[in-house]
PDB file of N, CA and C in Angstrom:
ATOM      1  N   UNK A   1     -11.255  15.247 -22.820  1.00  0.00           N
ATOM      2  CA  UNK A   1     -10.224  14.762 -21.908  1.00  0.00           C
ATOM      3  C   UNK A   1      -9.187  13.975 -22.721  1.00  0.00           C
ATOM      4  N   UNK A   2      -7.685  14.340 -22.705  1.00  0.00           N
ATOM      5  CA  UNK A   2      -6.869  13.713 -23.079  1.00  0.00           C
ATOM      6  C   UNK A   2      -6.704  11.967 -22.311  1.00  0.00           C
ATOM      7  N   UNK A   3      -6.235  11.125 -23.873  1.00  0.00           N
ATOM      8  CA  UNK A   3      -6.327   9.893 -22.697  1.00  0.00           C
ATOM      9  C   UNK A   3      -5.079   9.333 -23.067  1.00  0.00           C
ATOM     10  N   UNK A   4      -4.721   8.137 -22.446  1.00  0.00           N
ATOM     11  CA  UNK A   4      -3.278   7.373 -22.338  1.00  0.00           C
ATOM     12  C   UNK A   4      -3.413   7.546 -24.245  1.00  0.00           C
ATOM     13  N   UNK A   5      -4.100   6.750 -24.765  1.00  0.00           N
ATOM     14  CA  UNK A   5      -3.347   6.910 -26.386  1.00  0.00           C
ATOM     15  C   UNK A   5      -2.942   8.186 -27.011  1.00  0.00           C
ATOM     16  N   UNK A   6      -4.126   9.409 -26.752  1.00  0.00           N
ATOM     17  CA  UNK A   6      -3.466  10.683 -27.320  1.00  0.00           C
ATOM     18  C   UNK A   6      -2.180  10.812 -27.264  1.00  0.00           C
ATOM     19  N   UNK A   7      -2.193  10.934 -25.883  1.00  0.00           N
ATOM     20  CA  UNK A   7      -0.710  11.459 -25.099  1.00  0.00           C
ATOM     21  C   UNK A   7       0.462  10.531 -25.657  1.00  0.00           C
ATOM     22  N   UNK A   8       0.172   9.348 -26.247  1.00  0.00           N
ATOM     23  CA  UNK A   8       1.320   8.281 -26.528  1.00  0.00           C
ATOM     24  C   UNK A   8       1.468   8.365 -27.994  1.00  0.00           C
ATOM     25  N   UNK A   9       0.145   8.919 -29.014  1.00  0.00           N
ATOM     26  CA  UNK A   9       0.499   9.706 -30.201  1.00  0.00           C
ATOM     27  C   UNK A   9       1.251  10.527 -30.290  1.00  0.00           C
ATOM     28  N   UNK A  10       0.977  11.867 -29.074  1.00  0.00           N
ATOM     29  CA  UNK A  10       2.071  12.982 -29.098  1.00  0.00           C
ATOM     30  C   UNK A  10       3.357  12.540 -28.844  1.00  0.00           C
ATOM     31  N   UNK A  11       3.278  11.685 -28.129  1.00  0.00           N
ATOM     32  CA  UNK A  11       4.866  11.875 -27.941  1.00  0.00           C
ATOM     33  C   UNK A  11       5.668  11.055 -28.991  1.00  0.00           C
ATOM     34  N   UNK A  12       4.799  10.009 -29.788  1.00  0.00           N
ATOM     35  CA  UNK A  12       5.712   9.467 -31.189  1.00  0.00           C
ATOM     36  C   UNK A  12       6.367  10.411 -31.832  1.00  0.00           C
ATOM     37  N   UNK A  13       5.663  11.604 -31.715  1.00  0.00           N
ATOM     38  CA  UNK A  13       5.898  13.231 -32.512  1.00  0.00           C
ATOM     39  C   UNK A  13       7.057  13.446 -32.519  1.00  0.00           C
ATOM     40  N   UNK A  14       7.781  13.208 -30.649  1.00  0.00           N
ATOM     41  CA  UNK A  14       8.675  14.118 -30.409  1.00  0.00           C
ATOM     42  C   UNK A  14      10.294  13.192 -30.871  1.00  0.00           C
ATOM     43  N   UNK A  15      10.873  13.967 -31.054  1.00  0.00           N
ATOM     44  CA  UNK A  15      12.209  13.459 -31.331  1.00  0.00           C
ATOM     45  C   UNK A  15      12.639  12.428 -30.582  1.00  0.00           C
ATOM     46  N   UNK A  16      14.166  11.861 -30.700  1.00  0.00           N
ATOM     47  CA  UNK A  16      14.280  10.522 -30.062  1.00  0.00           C
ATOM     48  C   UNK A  16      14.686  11.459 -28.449  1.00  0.00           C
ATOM     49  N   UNK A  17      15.252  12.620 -28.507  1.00  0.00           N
ATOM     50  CA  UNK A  17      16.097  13.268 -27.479  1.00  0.00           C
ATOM     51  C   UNK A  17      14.719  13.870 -26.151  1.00  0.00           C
ATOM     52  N   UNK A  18      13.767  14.166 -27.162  1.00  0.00           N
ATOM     53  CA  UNK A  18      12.701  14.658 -26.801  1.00  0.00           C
ATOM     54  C   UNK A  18      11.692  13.750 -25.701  1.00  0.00           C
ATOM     55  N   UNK A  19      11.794  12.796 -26.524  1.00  0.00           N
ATOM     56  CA  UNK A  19      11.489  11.756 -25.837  1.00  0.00           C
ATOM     57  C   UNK A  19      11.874  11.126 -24.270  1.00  0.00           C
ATOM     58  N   UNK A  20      13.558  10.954 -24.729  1.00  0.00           N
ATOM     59  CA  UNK A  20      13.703  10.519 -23.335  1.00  0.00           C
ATOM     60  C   UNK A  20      13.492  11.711 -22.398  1.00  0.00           C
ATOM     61  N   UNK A  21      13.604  13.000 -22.808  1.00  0.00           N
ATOM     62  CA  UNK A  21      13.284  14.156 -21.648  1.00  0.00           C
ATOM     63  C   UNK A  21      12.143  14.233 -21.236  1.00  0.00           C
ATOM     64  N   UNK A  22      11.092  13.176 -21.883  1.00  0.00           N
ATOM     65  CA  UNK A  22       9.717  13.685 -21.201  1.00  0.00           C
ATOM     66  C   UNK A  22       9.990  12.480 -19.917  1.00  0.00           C
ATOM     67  N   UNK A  23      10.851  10.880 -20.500  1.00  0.00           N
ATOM     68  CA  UNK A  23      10.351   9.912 -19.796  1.00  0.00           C
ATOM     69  C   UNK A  23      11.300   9.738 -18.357  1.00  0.00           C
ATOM     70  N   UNK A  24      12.439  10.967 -18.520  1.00  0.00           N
ATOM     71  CA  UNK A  24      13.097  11.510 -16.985  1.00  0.00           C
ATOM     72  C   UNK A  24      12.087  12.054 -16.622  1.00  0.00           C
ATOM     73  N   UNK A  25      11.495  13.000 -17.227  1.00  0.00           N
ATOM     74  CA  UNK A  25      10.276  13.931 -16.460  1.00  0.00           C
ATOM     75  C   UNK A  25       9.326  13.537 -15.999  1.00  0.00           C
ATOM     76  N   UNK A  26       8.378  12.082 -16.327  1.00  0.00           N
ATOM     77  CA  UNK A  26       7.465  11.120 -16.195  1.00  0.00           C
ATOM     78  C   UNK A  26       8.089  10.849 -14.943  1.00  0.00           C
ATOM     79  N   UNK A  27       8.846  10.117 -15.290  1.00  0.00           N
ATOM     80  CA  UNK A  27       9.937   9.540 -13.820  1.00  0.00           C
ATOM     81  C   UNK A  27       9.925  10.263 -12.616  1.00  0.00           C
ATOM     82  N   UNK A  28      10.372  11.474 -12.853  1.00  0.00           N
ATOM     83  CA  UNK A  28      10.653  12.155 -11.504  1.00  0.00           C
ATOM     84  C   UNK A  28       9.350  12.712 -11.043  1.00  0.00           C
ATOM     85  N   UNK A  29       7.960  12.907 -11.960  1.00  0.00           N
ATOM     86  CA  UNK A  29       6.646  12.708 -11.160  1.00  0.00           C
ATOM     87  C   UNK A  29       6.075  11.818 -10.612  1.00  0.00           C
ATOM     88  N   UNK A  30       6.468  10.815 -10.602  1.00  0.00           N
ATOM     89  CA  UNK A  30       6.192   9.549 -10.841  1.00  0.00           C
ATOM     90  C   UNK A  30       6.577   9.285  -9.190  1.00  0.00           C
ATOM     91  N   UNK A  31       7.991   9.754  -9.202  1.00  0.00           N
ATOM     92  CA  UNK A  31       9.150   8.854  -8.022  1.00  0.00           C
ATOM     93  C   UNK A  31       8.363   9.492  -6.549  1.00  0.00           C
ATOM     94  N   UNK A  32       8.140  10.976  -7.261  1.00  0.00           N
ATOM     95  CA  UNK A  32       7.649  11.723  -6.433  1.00  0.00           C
ATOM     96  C   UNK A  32       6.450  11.639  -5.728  1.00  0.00           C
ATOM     97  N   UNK A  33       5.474  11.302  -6.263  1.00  0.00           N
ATOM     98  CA  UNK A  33       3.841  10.925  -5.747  1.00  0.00           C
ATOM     99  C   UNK A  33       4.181   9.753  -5.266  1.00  0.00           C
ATOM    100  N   UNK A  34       5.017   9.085  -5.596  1.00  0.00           N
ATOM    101  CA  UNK A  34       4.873   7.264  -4.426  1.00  0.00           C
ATOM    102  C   UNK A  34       5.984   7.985  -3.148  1.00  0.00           C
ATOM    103  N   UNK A  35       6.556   8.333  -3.246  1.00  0.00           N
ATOM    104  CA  UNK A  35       7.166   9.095  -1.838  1.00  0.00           C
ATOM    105  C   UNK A  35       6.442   9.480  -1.293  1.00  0.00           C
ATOM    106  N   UNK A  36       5.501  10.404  -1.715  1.00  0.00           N
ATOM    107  CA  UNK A  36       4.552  11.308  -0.932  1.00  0.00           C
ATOM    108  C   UNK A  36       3.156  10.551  -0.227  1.00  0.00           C
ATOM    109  N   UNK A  37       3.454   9.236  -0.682  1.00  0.00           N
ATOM    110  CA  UNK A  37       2.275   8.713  -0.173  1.00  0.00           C
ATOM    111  C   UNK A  37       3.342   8.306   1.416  1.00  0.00           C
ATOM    112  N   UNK A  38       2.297   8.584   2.531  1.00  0.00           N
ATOM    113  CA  UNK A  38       2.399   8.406   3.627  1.00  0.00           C
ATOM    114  C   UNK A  38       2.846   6.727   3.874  1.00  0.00           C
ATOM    115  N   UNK A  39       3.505   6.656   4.983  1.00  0.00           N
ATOM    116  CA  UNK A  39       3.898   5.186   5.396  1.00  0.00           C
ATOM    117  C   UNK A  39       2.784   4.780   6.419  1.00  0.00           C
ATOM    118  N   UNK A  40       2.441   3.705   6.675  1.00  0.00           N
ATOM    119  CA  UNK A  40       1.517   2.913   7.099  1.00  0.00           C
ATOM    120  C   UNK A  40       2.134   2.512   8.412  1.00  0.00           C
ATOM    121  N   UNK A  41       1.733   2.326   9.840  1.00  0.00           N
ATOM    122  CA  UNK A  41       2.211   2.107  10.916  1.00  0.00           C
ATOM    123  C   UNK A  41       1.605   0.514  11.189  1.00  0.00           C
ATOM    124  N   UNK A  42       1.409  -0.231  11.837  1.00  0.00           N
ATOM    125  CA  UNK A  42       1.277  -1.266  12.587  1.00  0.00           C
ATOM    126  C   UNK A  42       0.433  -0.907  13.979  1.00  0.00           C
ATOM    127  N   UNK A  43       0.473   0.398  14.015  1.00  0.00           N
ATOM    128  CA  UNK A  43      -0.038   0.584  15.353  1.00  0.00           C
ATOM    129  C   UNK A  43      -1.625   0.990  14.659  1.00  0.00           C
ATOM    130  N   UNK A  44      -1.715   0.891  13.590  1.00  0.00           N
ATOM    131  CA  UNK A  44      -3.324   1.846  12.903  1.00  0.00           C
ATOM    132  C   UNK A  44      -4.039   0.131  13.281  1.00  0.00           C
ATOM    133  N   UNK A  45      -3.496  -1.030  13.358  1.00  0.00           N
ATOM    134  CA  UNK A  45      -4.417  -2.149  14.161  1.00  0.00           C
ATOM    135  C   UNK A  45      -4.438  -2.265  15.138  1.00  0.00           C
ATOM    136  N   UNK A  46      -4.141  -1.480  16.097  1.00  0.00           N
ATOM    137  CA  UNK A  46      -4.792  -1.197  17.772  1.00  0.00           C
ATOM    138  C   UNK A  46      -5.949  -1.163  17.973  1.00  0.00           C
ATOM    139  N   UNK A  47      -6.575  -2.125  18.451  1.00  0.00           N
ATOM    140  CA  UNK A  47      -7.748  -2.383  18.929  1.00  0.00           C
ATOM    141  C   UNK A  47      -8.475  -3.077  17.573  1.00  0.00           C
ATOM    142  N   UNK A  48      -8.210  -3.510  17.002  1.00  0.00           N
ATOM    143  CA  UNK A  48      -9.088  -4.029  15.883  1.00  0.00           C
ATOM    144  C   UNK A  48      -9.280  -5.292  15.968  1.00  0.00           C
ATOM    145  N   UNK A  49     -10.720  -5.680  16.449  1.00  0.00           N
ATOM    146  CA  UNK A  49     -11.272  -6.807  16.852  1.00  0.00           C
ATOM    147  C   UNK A  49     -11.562  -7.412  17.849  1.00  0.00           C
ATOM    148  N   UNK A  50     -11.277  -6.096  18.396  1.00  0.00           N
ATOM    149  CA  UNK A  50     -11.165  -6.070  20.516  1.00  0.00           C
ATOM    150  C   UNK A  50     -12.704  -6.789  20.648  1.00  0.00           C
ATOM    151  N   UNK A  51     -13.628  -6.637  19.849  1.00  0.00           N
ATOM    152  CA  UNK A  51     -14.934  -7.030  19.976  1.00  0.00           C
ATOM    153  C   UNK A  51     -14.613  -8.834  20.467  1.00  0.00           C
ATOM    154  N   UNK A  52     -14.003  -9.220  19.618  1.00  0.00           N
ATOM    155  CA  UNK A  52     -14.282 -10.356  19.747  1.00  0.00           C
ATOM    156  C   UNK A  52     -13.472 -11.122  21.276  1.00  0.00           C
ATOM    157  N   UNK A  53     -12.797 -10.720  21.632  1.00  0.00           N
ATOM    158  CA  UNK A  53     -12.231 -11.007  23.049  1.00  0.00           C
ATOM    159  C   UNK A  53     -13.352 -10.091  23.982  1.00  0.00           C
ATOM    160  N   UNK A  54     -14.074  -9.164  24.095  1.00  0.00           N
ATOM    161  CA  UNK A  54     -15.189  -9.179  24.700  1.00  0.00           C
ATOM    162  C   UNK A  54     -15.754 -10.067  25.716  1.00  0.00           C
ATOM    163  N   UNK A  55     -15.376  -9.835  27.126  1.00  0.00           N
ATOM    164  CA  UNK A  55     -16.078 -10.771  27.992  1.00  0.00           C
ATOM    165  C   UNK A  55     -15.441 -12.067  28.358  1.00  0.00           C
ATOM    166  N   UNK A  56     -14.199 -12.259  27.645  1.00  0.00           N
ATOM    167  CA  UNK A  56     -13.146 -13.648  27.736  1.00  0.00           C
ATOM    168  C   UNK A  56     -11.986 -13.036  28.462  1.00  0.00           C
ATOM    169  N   UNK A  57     -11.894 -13.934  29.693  1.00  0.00           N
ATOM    170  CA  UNK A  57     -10.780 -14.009  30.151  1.00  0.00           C
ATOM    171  C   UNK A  57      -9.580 -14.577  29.145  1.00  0.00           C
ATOM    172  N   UNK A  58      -8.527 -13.668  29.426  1.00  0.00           N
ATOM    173  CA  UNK A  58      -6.998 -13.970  29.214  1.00  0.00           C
ATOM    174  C   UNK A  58      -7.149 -15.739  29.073  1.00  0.00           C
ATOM    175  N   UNK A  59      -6.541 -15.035  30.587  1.00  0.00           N
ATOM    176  CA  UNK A  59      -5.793 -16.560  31.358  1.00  0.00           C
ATOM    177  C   UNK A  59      -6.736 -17.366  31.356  1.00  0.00           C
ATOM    178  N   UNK A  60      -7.768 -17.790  31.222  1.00  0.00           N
ATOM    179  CA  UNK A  60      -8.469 -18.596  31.303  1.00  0.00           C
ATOM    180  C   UNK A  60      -8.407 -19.456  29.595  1.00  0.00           C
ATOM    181  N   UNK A  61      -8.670 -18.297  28.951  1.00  0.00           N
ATOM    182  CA  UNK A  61      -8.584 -18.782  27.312  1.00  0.00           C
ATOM    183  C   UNK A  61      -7.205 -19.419  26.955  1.00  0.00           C
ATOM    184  N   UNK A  62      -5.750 -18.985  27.651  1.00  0.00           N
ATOM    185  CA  UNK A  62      -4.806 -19.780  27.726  1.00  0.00           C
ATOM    186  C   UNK A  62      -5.186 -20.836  28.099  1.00  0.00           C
ATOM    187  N   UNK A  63      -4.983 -20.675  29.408  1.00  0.00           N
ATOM    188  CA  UNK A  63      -4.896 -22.565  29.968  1.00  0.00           C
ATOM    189  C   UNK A  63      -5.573 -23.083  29.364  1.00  0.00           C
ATOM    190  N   UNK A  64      -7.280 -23.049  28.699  1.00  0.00           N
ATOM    191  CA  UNK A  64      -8.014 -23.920  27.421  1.00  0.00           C
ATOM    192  C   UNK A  64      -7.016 -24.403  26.339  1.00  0.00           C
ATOM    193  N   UNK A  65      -6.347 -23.408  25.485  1.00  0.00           N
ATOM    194  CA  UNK A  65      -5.632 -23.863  25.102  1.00  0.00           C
ATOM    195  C   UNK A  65      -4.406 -24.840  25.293  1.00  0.00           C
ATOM    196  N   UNK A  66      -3.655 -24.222  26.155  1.00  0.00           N
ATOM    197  CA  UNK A  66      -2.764 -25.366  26.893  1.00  0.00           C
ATOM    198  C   UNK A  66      -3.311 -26.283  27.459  1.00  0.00           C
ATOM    199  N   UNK A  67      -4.095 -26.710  27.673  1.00  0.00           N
ATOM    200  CA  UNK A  67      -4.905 -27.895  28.277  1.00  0.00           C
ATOM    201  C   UNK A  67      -4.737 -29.110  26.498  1.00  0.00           C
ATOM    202  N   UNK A  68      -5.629 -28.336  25.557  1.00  0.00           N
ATOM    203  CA  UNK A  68      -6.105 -29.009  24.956  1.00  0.00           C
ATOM    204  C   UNK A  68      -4.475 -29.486  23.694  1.00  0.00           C
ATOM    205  N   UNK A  69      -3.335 -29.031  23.988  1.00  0.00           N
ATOM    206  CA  UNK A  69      -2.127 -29.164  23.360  1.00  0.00           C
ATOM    207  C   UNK A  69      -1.874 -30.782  23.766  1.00  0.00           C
ATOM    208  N   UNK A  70      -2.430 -30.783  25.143  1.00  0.00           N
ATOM    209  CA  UNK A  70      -1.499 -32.687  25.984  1.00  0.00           C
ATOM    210  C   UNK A  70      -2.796 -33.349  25.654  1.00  0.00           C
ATOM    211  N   UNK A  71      -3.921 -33.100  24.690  1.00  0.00           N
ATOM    212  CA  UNK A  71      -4.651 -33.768  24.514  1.00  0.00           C
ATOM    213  C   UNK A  71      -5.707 -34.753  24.639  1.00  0.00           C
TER     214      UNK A  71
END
C-alpha cells in the first residue's frame, strides 16, 4: 500500500510545473468529496430525548418553573 510519504517522494520527482498540476488536481478532488458530503438538517433531532419528558406535564413543568423564578 502506497502511503502519505511515498506519494510525497514521488512528487519531489515531478517538475516545479508538474507539481502545481497535481496540487490543482488534489484540490479539485478534494473540493469535490466535501461537497458531496450531504448537509445535516436540524430536523434529524426530532424526538431525541422525548424519553425524558415521558409522563410530565407541559404546563405543569412551566408554572414549576415560573413559580420558582419569584423565589
Amino acid at each position: 500500500m502506497t502511503t502519505y510519504k511515498d506519494v510525497l517522494k514521488l512528487a519531489r520527482t515531478l517538475t516545479p510545473e508538474e507539481q502545481l498540476q497535481l496540487i490543482h488536481e488534489l484540490i479539485a478532488v478534494a473540493r469535490h468529496q466535501v461537497a458531496a458530503k450531504p448537509k445535516r438538517s436540524i430536523m434529524e433531532l426530532k424526538g431525541l430525548g422525548k424519553e425524558v419528558w415521558n409522563g410530565i406535564d407541559a404546563q405543569e413543568y412551566v408554572n414549576q418553573e415560573r413559580g420558582a423564578w419569584n423565589g
